[in-house]
Protein backbone atom coordinates (compact mmCIF):
# COMPACT_ATOMS: atom_id res chain seq x y z
CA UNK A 1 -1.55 -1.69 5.59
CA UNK A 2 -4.81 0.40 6.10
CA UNK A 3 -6.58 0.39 9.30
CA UNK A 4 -9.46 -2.24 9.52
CA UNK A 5 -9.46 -6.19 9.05
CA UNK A 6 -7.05 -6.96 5.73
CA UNK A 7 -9.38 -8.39 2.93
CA UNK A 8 -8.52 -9.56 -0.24
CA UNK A 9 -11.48 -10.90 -2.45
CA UNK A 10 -11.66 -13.78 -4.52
CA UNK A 11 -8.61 -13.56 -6.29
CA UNK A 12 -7.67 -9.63 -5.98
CA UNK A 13 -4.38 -11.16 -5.10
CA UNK A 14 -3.97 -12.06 -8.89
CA UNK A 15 -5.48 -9.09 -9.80
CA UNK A 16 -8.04 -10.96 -11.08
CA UNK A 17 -10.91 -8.43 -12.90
CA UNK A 18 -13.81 -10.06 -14.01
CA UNK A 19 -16.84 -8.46 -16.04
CA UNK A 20 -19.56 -6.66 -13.41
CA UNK A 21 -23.08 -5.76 -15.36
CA UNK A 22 -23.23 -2.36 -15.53
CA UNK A 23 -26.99 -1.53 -15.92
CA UNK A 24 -28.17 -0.49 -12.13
CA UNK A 25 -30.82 -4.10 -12.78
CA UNK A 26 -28.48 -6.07 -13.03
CA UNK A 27 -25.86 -4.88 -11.02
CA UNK A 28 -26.69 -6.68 -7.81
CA UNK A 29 -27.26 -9.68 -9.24
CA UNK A 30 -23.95 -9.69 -10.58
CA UNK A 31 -21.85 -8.78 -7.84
CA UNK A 32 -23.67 -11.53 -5.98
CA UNK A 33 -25.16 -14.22 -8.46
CA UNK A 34 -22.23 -14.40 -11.16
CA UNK A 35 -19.88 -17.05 -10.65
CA UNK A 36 -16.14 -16.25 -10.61
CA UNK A 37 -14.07 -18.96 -9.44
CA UNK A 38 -10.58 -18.54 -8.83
CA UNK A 39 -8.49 -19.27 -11.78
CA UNK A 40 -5.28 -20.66 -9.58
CA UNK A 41 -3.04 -21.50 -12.53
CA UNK A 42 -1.93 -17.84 -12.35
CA UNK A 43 -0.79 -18.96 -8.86
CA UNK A 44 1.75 -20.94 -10.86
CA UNK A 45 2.81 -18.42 -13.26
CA UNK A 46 5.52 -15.79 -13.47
CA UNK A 47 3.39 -12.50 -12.66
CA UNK A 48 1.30 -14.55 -10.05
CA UNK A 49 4.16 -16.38 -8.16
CA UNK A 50 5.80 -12.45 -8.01
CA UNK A 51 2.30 -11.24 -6.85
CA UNK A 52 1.97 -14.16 -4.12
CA UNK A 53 5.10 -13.08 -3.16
CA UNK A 54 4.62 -9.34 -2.67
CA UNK A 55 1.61 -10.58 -0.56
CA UNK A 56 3.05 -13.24 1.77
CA UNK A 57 5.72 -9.99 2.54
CA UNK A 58 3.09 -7.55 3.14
CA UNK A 59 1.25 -10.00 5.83
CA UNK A 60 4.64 -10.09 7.24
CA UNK A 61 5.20 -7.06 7.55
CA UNK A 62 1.50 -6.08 9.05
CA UNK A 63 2.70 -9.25 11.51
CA UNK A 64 5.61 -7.76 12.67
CA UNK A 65 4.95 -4.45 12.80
CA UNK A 66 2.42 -2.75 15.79
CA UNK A 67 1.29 0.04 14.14
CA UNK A 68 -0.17 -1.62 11.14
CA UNK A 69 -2.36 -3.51 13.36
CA UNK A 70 -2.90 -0.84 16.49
CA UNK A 71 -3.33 2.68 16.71
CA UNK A 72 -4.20 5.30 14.84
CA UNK A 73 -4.40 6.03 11.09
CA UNK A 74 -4.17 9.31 9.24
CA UNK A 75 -4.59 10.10 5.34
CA UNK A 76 -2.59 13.22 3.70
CA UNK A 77 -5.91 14.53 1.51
CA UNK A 78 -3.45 16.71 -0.37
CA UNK A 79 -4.68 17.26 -3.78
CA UNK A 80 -1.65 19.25 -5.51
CA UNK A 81 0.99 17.39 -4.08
CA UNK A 82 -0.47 13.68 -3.83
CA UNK A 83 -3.64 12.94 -5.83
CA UNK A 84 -3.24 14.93 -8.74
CA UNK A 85 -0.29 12.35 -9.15
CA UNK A 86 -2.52 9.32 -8.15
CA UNK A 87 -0.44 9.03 -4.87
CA UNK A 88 -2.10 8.53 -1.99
CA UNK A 89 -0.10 8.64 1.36
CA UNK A 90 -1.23 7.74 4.53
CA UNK A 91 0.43 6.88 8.24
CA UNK A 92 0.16 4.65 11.01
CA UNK A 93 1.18 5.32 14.20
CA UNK A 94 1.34 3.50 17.70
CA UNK A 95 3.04 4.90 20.44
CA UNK A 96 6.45 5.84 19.14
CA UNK A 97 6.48 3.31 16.07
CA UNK A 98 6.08 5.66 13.09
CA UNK A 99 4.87 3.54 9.45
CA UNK A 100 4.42 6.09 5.87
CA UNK A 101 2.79 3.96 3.81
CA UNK A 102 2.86 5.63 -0.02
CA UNK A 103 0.75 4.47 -3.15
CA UNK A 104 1.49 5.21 -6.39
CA UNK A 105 -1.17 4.51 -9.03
CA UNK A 106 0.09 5.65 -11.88
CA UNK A 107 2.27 4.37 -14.78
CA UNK A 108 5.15 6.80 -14.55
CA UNK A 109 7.30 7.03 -10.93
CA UNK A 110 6.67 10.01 -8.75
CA UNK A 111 8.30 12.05 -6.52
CA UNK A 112 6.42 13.31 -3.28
CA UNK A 113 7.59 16.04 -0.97
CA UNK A 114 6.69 14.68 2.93
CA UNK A 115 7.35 16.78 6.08
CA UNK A 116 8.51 14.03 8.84
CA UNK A 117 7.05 14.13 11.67
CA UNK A 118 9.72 12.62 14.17
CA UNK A 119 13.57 12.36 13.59
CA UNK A 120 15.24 9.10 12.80
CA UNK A 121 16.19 6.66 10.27
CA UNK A 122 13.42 5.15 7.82
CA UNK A 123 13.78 1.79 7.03
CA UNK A 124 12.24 0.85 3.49
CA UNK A 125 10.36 -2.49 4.31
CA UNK A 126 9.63 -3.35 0.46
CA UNK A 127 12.22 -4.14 -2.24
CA UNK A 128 13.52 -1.26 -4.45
CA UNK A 129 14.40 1.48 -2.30
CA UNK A 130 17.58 3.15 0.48
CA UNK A 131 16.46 4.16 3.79
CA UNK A 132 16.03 7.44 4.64
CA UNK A 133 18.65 7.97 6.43
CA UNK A 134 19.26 11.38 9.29
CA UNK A 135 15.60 12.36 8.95
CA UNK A 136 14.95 15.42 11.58
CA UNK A 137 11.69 16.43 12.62
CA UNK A 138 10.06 18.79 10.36
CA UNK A 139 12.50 18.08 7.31
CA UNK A 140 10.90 18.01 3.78
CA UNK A 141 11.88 15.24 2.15
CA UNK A 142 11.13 14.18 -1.58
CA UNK A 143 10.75 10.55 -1.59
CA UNK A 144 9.92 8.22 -5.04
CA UNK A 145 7.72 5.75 -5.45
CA UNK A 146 7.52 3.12 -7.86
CA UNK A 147 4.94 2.66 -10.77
CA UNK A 148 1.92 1.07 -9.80
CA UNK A 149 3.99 -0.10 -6.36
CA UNK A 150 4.23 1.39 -3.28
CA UNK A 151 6.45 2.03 -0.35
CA UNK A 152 6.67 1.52 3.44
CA UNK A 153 8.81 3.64 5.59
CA UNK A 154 9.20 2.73 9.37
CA UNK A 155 10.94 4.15 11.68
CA UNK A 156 13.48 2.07 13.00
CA UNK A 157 13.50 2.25 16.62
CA UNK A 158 16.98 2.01 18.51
């Protein structure tokens, strides 16, 4: 959902995590040199045919959606409130369409205050959450988001 050309690297999508070298020597040469192939049976198991999933949505989504792939892109650098909780928020905006996009990176669920900027209703575009529902402009909200998940709210344009 972040601005720039979507990448994901041989096998991210399976979260795959292979050794790197970590003397500074050999650190080039194994980012570059060490083979990695994909292992695709975790295409066929449980966790990857879930992951696959979550994927194929998210290209949907950044499909179907303008601002995720016009426009402009701003990140809430709000220690106290977001990164202190390994949450990082960040919007995308195009014309009137309105996206939050909210990470949470940490093994416990968090709640986030946000100020919205425009009023409306939020629709949740993954699995898991409500809308937000009579948001005015300026209202604080507290939103959740998942462990090590995220959400998408878009404002749902009448």
């Amino acid at each position: 959902m972040a601005k720039g050309i979507p990448l994901l690297w041989q096998g991210e999508e399976f979260t795959e995590n292979y050794h790197i070298p970590s003397t500074s020597d050999s650190l080039a040469e194994g980012r570059v040199e060490l083979f990695r192939p994909v292992r695709w049976d975790y295409f066929y198991d449980q966790v990857g045919k879930s992951t696959i999933a979550l994927v194929r949505q998210l290209i949907t989504i950044r499909k179907q959606i303008p601002e995720f792939r016009l426009g402009e892109s701003y990140f809430y650098n709000d220690y106290n409130n977001y990164q202190s909780k390994s949450v990082v928020l960040f919007h995308r905006q195009y014309g009137a369409n309105f996206s939050l996009v909210a990470l949470n990176f940490s093994d416990q669920e968090q709640m986030v205050a946000f100020t919205f900027p425009f009023t409306g209703n939020y629709v949740d575009e993954l699995p898991g959450y409500e809308g937000l529902n009579q948001i005015t402009s300026g209202e604080v909200r507290t939103i959740n988001v998942h462990s090590n998940y995220g959400r998408i709210c878009t404002l749902k344009q009448n």
